[in-house]
C-alpha atoms as a PDB file:
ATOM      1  CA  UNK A   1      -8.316  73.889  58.762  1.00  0.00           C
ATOM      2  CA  UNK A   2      -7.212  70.757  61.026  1.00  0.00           C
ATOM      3  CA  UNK A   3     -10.640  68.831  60.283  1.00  0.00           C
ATOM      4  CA  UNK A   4     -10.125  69.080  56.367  1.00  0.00           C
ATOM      5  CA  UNK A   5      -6.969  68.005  56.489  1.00  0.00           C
ATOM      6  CA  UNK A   6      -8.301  65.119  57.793  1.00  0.00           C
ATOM      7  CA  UNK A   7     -11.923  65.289  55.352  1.00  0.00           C
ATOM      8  CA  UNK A   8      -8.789  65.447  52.588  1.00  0.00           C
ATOM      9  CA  UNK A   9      -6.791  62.231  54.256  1.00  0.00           C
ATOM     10  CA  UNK A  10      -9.929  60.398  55.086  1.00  0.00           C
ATOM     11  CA  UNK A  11     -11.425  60.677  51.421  1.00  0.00           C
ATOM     12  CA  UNK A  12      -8.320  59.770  49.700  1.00  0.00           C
ATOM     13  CA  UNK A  13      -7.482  56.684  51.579  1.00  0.00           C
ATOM     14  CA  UNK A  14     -10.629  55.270  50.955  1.00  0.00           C
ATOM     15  CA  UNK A  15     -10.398  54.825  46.955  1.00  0.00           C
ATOM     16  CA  UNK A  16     -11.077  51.807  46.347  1.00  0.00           C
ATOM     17  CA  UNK A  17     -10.760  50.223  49.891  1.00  0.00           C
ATOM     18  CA  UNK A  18     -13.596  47.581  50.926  1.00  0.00           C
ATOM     19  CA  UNK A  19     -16.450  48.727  53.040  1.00  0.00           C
ATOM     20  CA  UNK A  20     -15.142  47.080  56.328  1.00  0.00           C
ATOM     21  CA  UNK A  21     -11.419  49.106  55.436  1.00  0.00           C
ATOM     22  CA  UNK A  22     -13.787  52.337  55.007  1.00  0.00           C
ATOM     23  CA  UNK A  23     -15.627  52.024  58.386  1.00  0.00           C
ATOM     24  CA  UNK A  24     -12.246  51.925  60.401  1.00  0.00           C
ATOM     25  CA  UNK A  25     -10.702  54.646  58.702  1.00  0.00           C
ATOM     26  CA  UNK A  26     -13.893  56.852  59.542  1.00  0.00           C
ATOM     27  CA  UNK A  27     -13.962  55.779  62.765  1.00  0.00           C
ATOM     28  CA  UNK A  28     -10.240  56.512  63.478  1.00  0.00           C
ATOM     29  CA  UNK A  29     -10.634  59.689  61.461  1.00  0.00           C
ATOM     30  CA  UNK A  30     -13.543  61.073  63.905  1.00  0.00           C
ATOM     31  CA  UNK A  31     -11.549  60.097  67.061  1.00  0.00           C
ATOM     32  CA  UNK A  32      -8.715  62.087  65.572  1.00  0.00           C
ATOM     33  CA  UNK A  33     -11.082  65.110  64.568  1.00  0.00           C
ATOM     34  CA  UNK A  34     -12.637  64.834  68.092  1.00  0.00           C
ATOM     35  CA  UNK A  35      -9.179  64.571  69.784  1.00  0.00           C
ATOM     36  CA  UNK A  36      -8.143  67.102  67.714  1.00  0.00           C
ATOM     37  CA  UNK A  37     -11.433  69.833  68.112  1.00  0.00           C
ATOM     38  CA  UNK A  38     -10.638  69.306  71.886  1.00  0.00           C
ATOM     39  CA  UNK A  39      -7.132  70.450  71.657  1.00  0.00           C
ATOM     40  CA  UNK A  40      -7.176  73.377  69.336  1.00  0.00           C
ATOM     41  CA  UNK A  41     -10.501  74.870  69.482  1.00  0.00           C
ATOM     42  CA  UNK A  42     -11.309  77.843  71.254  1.00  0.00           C
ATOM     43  CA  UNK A  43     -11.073  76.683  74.556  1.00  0.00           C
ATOM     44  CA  UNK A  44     -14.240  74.875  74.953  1.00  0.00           C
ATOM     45  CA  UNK A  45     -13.681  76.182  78.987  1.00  0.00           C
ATOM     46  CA  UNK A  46     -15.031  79.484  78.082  1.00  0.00           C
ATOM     47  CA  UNK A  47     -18.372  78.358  77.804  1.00  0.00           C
ATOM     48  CA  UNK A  48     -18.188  77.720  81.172  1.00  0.00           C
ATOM     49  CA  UNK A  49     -15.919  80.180  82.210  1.00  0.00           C
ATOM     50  CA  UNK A  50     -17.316  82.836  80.342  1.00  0.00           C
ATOM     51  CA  UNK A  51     -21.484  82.861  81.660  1.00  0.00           C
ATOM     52  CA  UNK A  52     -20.643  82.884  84.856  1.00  0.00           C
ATOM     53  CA  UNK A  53     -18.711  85.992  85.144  1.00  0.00           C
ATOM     54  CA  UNK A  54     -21.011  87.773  83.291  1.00  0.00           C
ATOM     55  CA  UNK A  55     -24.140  85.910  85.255  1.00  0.00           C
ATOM     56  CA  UNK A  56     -22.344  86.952  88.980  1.00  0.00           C
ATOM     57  CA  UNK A  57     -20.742  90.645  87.625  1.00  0.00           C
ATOM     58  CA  UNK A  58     -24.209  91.780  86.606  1.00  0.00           C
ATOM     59  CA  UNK A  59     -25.551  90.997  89.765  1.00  0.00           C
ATOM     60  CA  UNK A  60     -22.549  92.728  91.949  1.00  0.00           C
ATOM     61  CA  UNK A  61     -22.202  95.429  89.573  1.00  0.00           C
ATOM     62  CA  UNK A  62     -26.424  96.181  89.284  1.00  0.00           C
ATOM     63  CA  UNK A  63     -26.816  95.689  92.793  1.00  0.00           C
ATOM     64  CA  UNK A  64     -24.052  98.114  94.316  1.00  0.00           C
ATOM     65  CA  UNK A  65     -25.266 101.096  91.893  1.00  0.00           C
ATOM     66  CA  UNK A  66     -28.679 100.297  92.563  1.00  0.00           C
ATOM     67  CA  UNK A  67     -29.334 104.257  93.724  1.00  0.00           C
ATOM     68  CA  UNK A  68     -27.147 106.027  91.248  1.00  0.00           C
ATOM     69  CA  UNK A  69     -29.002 103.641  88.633  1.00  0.00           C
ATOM     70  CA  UNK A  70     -32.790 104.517  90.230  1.00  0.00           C
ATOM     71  CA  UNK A  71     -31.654 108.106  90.022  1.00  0.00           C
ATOM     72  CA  UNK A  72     -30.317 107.915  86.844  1.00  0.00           C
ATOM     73  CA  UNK A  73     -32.924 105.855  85.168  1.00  0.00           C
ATOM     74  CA  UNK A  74     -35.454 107.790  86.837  1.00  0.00           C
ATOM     75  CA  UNK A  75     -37.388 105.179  89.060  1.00  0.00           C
ATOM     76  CA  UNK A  76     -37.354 102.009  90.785  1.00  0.00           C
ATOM     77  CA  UNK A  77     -39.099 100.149  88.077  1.00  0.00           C
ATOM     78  CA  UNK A  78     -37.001 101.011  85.141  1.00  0.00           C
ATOM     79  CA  UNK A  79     -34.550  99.733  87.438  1.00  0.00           C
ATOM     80  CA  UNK A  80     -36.038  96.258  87.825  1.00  0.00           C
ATOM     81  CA  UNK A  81     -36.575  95.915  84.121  1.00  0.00           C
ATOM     82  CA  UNK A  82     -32.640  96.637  83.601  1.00  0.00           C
ATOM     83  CA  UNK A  83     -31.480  93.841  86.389  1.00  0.00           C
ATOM     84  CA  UNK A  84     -34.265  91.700  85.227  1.00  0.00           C
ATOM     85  CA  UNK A  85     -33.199  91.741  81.788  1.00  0.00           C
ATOM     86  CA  UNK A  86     -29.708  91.433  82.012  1.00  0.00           C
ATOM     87  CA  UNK A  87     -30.171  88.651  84.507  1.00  0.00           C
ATOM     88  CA  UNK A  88     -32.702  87.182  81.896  1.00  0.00           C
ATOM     89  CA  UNK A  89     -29.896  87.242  79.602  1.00  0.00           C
ATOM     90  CA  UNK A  90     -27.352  86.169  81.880  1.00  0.00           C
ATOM     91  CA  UNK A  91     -29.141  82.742  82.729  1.00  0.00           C
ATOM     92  CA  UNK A  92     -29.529  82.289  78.645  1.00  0.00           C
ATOM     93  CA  UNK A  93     -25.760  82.347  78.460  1.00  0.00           C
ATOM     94  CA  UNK A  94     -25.641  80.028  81.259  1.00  0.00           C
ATOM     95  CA  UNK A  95     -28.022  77.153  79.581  1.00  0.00           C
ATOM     96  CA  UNK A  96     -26.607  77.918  76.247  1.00  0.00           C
ATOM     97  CA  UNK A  97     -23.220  77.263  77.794  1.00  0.00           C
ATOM     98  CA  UNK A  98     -23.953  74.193  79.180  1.00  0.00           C
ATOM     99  CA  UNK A  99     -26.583  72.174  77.197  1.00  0.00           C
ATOM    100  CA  UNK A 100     -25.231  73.298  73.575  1.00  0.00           C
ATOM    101  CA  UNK A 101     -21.268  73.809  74.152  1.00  0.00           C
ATOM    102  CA  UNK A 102     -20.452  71.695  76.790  1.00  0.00           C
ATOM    103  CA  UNK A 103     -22.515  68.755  76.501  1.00  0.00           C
ATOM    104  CA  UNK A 104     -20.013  65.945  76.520  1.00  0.00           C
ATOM    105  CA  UNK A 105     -17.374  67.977  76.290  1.00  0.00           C
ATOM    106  CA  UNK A 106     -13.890  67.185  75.680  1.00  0.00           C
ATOM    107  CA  UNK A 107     -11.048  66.662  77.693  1.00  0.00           C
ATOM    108  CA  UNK A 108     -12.150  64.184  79.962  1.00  0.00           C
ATOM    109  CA  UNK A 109     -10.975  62.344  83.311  1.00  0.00           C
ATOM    110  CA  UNK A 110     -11.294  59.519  85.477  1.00  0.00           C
ATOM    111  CA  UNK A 111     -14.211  59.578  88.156  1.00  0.00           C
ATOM    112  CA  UNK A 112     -13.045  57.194  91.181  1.00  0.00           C
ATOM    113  CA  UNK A 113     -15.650  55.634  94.132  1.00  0.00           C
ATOM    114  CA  UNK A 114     -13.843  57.981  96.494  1.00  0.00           C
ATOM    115  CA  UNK A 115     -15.368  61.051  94.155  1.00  0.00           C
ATOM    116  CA  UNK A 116     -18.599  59.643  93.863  1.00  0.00           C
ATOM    117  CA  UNK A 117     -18.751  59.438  97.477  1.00  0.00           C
ATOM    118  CA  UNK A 118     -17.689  62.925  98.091  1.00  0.00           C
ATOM    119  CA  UNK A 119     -20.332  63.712  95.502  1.00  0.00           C
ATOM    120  CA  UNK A 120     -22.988  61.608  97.533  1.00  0.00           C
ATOM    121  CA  UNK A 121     -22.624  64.245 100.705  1.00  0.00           C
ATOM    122  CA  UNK A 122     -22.327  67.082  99.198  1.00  0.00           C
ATOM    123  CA  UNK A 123     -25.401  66.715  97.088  1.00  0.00           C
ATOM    124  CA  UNK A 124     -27.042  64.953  99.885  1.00  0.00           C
ATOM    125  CA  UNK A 125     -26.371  68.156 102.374  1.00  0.00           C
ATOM    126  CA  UNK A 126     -27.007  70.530  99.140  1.00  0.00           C
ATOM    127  CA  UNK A 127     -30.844  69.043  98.503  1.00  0.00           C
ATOM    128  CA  UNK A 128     -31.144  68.374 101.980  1.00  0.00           C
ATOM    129  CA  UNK A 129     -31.259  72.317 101.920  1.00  0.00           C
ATOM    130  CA  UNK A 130     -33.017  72.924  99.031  1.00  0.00           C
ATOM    131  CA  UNK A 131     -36.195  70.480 100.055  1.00  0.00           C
ATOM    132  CA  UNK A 132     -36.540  72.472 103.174  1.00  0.00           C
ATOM    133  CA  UNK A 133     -38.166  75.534 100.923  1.00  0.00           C
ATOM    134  CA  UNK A 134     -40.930  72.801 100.290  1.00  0.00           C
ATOM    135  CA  UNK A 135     -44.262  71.720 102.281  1.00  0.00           C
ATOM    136  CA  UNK A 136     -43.509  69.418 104.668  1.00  0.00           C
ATOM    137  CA  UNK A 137     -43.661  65.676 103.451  1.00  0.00           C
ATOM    138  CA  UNK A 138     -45.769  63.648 106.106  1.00  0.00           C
ATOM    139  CA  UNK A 139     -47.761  60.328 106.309  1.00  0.00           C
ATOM    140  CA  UNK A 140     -50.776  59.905 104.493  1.00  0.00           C
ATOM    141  CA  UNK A 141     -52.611  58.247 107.600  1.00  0.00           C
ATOM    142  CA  UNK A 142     -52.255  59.194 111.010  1.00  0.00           C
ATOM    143  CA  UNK A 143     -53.854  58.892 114.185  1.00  0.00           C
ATOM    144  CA  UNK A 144     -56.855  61.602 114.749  1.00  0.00           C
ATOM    145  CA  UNK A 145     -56.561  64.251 117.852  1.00  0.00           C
ATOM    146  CA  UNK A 146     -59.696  63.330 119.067  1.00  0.00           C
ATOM    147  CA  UNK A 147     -59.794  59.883 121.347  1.00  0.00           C
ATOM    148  CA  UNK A 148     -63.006  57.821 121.480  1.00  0.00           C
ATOM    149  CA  UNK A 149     -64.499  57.314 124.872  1.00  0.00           C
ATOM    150  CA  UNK A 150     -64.317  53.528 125.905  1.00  0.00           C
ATOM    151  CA  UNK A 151     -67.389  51.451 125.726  1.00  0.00           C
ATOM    152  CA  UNK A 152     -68.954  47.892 127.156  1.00  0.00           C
ATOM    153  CA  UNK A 153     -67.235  46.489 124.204  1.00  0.00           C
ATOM    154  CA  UNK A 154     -64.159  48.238 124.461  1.00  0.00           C
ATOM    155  CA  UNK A 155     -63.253  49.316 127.689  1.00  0.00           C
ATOM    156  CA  UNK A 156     -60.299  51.179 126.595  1.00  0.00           C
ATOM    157  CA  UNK A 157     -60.410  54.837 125.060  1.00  0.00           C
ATOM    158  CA  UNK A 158     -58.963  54.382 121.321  1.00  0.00           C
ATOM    159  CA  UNK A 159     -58.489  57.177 118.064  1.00  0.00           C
ATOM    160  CA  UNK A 160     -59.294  56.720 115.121  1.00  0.00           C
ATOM    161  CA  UNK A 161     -57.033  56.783 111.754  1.00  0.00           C
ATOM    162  CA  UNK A 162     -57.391  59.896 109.632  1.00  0.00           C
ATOM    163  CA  UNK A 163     -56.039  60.267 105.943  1.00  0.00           C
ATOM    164  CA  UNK A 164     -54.698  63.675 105.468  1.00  0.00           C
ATOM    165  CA  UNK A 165     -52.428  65.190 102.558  1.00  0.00           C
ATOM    166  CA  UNK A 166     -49.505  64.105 101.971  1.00  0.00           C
ATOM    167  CA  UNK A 167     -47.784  67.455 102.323  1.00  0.00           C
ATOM    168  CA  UNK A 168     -48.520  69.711 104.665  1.00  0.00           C
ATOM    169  CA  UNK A 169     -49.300  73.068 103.508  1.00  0.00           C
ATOM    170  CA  UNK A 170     -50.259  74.813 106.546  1.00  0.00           C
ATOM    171  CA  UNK A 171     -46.242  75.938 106.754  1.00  0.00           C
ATOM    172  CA  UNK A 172     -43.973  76.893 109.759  1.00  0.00           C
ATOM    173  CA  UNK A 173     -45.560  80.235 109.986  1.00  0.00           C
ATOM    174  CA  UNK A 174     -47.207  80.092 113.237  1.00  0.00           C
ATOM    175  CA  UNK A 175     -44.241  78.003 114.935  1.00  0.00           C
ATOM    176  CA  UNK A 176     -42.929  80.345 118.044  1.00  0.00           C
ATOM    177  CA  UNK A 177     -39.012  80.738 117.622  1.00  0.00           C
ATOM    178  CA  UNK A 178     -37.868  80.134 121.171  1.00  0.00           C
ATOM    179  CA  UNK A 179     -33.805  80.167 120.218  1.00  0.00           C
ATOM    180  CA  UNK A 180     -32.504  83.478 122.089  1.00  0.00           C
ATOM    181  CA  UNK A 181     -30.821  84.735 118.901  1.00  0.00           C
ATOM    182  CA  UNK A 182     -33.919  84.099 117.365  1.00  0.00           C
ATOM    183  CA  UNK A 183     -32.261  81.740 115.015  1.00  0.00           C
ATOM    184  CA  UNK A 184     -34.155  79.127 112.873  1.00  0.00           C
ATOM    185  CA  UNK A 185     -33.648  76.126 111.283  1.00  0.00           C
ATOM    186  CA  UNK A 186     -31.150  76.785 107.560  1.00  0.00           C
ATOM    187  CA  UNK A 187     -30.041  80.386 109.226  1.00  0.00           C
ATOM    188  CA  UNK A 188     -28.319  78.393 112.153  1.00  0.00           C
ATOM    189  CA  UNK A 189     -26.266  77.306 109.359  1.00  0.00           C
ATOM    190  CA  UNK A 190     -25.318  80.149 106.896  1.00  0.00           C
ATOM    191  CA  UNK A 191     -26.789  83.709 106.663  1.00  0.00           C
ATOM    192  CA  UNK A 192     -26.945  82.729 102.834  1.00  0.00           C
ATOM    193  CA  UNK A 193     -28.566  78.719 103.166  1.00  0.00           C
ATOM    194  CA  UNK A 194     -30.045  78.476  99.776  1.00  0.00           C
ATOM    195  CA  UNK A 195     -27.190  79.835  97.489  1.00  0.00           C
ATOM    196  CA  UNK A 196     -25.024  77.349  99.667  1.00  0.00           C
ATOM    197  CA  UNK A 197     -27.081  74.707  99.025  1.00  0.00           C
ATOM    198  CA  UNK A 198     -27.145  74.883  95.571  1.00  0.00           C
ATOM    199  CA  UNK A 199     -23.596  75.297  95.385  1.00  0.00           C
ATOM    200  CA  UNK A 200     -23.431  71.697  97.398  1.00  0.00           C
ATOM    201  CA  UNK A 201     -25.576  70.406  94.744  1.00  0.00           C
ATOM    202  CA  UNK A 202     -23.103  71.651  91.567  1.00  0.00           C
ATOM    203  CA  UNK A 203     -19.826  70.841  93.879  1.00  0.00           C
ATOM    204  CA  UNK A 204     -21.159  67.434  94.073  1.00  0.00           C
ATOM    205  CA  UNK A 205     -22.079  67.255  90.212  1.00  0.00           C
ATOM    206  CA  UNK A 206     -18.689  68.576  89.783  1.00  0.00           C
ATOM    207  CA  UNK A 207     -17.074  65.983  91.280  1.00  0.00           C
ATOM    208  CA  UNK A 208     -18.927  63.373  89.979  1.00  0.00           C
ATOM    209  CA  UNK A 209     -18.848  64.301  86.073  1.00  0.00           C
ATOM    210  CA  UNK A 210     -15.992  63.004  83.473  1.00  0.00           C
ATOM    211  CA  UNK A 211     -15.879  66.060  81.328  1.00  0.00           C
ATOM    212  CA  UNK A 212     -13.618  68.866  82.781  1.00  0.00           C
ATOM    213  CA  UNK A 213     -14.907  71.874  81.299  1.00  0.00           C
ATOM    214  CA  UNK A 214     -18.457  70.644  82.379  1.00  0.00           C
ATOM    215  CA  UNK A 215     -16.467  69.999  85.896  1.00  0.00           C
ATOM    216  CA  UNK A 216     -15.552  73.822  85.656  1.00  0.00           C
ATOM    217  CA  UNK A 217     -18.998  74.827  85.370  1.00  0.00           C
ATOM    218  CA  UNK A 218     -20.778  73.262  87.910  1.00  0.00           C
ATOM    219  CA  UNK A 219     -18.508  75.117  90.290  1.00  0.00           C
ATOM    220  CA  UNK A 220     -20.487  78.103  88.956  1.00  0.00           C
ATOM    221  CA  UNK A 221     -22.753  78.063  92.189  1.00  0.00           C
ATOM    222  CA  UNK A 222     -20.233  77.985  94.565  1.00  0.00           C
ATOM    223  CA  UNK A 223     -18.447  80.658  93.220  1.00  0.00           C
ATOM    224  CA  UNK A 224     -21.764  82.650  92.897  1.00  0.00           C
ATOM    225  CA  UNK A 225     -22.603  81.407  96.494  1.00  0.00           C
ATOM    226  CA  UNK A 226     -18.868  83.103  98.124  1.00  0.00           C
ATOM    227  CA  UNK A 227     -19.258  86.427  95.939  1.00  0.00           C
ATOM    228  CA  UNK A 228     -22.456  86.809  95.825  1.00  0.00           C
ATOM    229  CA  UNK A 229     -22.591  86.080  99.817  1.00  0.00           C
ATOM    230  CA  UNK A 230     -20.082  88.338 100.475  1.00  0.00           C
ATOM    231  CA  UNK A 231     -21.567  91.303  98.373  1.00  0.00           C
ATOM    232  CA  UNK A 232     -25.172  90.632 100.031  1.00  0.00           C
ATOM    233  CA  UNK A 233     -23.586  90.995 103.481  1.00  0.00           C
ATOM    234  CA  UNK A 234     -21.638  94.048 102.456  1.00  0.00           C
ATOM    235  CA  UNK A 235     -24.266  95.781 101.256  1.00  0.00           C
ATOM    236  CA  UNK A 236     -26.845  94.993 104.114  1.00  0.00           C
ATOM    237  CA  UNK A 237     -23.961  96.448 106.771  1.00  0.00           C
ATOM    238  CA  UNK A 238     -24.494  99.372 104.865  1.00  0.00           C
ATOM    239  CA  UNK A 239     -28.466  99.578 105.222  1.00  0.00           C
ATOM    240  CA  UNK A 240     -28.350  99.061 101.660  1.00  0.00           C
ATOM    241  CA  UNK A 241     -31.867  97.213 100.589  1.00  0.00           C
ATOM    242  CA  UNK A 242     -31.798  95.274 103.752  1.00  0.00           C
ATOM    243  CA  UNK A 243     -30.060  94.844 107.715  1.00  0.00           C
ATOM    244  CA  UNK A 244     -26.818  92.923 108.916  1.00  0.00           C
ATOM    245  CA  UNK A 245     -26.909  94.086 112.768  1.00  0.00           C
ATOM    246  CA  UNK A 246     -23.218  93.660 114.785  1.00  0.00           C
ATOM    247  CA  UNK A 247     -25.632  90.995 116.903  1.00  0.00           C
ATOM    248  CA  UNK A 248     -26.217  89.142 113.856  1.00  0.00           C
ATOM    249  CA  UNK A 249     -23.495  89.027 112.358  1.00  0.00           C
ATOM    250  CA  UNK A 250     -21.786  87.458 115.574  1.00  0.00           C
ATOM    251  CA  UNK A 251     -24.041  84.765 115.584  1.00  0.00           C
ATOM    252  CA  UNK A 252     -24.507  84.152 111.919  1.00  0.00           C
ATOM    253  CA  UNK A 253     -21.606  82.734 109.204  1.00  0.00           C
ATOM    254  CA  UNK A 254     -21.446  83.504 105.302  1.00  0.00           C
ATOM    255  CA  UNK A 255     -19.677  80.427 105.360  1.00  0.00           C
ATOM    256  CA  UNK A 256     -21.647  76.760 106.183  1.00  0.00           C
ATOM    257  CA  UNK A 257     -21.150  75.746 109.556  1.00  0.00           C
ATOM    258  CA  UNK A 258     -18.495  78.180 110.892  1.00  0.00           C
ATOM    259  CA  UNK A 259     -20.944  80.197 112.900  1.00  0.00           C
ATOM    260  CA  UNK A 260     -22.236  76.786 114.374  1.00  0.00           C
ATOM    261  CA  UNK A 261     -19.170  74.889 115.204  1.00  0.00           C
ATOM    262  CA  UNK A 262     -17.579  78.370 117.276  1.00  0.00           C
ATOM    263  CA  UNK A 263     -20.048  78.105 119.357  1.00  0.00           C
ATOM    264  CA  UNK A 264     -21.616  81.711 118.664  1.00  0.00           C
ATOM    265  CA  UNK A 265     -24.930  80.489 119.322  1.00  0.00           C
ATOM    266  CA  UNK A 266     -26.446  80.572 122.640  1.00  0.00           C
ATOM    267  CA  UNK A 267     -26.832  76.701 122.915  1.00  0.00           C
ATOM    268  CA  UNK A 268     -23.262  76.111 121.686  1.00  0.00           C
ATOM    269  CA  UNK A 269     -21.972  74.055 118.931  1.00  0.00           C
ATOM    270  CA  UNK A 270     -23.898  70.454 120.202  1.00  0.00           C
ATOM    271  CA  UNK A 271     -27.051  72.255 121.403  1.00  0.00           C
ATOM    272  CA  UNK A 272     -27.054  74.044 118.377  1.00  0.00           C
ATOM    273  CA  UNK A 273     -26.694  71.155 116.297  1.00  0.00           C
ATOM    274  CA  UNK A 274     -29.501  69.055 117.760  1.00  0.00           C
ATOM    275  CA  UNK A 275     -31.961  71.900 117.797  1.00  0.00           C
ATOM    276  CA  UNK A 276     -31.336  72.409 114.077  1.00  0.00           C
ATOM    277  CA  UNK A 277     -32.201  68.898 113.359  1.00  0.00           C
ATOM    278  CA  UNK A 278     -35.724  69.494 115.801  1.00  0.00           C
ATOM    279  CA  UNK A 279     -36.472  72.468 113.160  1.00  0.00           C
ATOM    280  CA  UNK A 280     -35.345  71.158 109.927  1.00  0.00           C
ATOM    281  CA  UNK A 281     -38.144  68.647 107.617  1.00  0.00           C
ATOM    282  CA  UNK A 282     -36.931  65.544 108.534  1.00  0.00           C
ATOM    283  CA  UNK A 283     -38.797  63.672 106.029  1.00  0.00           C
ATOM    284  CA  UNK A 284     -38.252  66.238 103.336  1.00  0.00           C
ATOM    285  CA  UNK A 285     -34.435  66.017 104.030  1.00  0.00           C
ATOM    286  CA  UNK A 286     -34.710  62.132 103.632  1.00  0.00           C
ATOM    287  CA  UNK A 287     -35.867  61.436 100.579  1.00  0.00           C
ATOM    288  CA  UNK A 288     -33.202  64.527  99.363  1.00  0.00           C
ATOM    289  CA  UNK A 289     -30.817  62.233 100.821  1.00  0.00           C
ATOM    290  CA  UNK A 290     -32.573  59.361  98.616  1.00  0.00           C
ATOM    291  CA  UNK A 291     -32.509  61.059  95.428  1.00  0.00           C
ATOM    292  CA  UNK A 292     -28.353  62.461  95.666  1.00  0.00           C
ATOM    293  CA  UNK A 293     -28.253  58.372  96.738  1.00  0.00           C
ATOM    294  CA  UNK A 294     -29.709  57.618  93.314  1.00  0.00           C
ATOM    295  CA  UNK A 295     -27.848  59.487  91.619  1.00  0.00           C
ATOM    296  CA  UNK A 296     -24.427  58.332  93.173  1.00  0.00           C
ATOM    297  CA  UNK A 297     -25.489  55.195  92.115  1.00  0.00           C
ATOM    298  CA  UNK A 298     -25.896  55.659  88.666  1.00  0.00           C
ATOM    299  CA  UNK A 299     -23.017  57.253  88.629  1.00  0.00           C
ATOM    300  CA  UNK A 300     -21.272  54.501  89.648  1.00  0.00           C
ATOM    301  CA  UNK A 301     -22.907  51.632  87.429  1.00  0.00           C
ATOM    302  CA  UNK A 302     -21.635  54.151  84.267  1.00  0.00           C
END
């Protein structure tokens, strides 16, 4: 009704006006409309409101009754088809959301230097995270394991330079985990170190983005990372499609960090620290580090 009233306004005060009086009225006319769609439509914020709940109640609510569903549906499979398709449908919610209804969505807000650098280290620790699911990154040429014996021309034993693959894809598998609490690398961290990460990653965005409802969204992960945690870790107490011993538990953290900094591991909070930086991909963690730098930057040339 609002926009024509303006279609109505716009077309009569342009009778008869010369072009250059036309092209300001339409361009004050669409700021209005825009100012205007922002204000009294729908609430724009339950696109991003909205997708969420239904993305992280589906998964709570489908993962608690898993049983009664399995007995009621029959068997496990039917089961996975359900939570696969309503998670299927979930995540189309979420894109929709995001890509069609809040793409440069109205209202919108000031992004200072002190946000984008905020933004920088969360993002930073989130794909820090993230990269550590990957191969490791290494050096394309390195020196080779076996030395060469030294000669009457060269009296000293040398190696020779290999190329090799850029990432390593013979994995951590056959690494020995020494720690006492048999802890490793992300799970020194948070029983929960990928769902955490990601939420680093949209916390950052969050931060870093002008449009508040698109703001709203990107805090979708963390949300999903607390809840979802939480339910995980209530349902594994429980013996309920996986373990969460008392020992565990004591020297693990849902939350980032809090597990780490009590000192509840067997090194304490320093030891603990330095050994996770032995285990973690260094490499991989540094060019994470150089892409959420990229982006800070573009962020701040806009």
């Amino acid at each position: 009704m609002l926009r024509r009233s303006f279609s109505c306004l716009l077309a009569r005060s342009l009778n008869g006006a010369p072009p250059t009086r036309r092209r300001a009225f339409c361009a004050a006319a669409a700021g209005n409309v825009a100012a205007a769609d922002a204000v009294t439509a729908p609430s724009v914020l339950r696109w991003a409101v909205l997708p969420w709940s239904f993305f992280i109640g589906e998964n709570v609510i489908l993962s608690h009754n898993r049983s009664s569903l399995i007995d009621y549906l029959g068997d496990e499979e039917r089961y996975h088809m359900l939570y696969n398709g309503v998670s299927t449908v979930a995540c189309v919610s979420l894109g929709f959301g995001y890509f069609y209804r809040l793409h440069s969505a109205l209202p919108l807000r000031p992004v200072s230097a002190l946000a984008i650098g905020a933004s920088f280290v969360l993002q930073a620790l989130g794909l820090a995270g993230l990269s550590q699911t990957l191969p490791r990154v290494q050096t394309p040429f390195a020196p080779s394991e076996a030395v060469l014996p030294a000669t009457r021309t060269d009296p000293k034993p040398t190696r020779q330079w290999v190329v090799r693959c850029p990432m390593d894809f013979r994995g951590e598998a056959n690494k020995e985990v020494t720690n006492p609490d048999g802890l490793h690398g992300l799970h020194r961290v948070s029983r929960h170190p990928l769902l955490w990460s990601l939420a680093f990653v949209g916390l950052g965005a969050a931060l870093a983005v002008p449009s508040v409802p698109q703001a709203v969204w990107l805090c979708g992960p963390a949300l999903m990372a607390l809840l979802g945690g939480a339910h995980i870790d209530f349902r594994h107490r429980r013996q309920l499609g996986g373990t969460l011993t008392a020992e565990e538990e004591r020297v693990t953290s849902h939350l980032p960090f809090v597990a780490m900094a009590s000192g509840a591991h067997a090194e304490g909070a320093l030891g603990s620290a330095r050994a996770l930086f032995d285990e973690l991909k260094a490499e991989n963690a540094a060019i994470a580090t150089l892409v959420a730098a990229r982006w800070a930057l573009g962020r701040g040339r806009r």
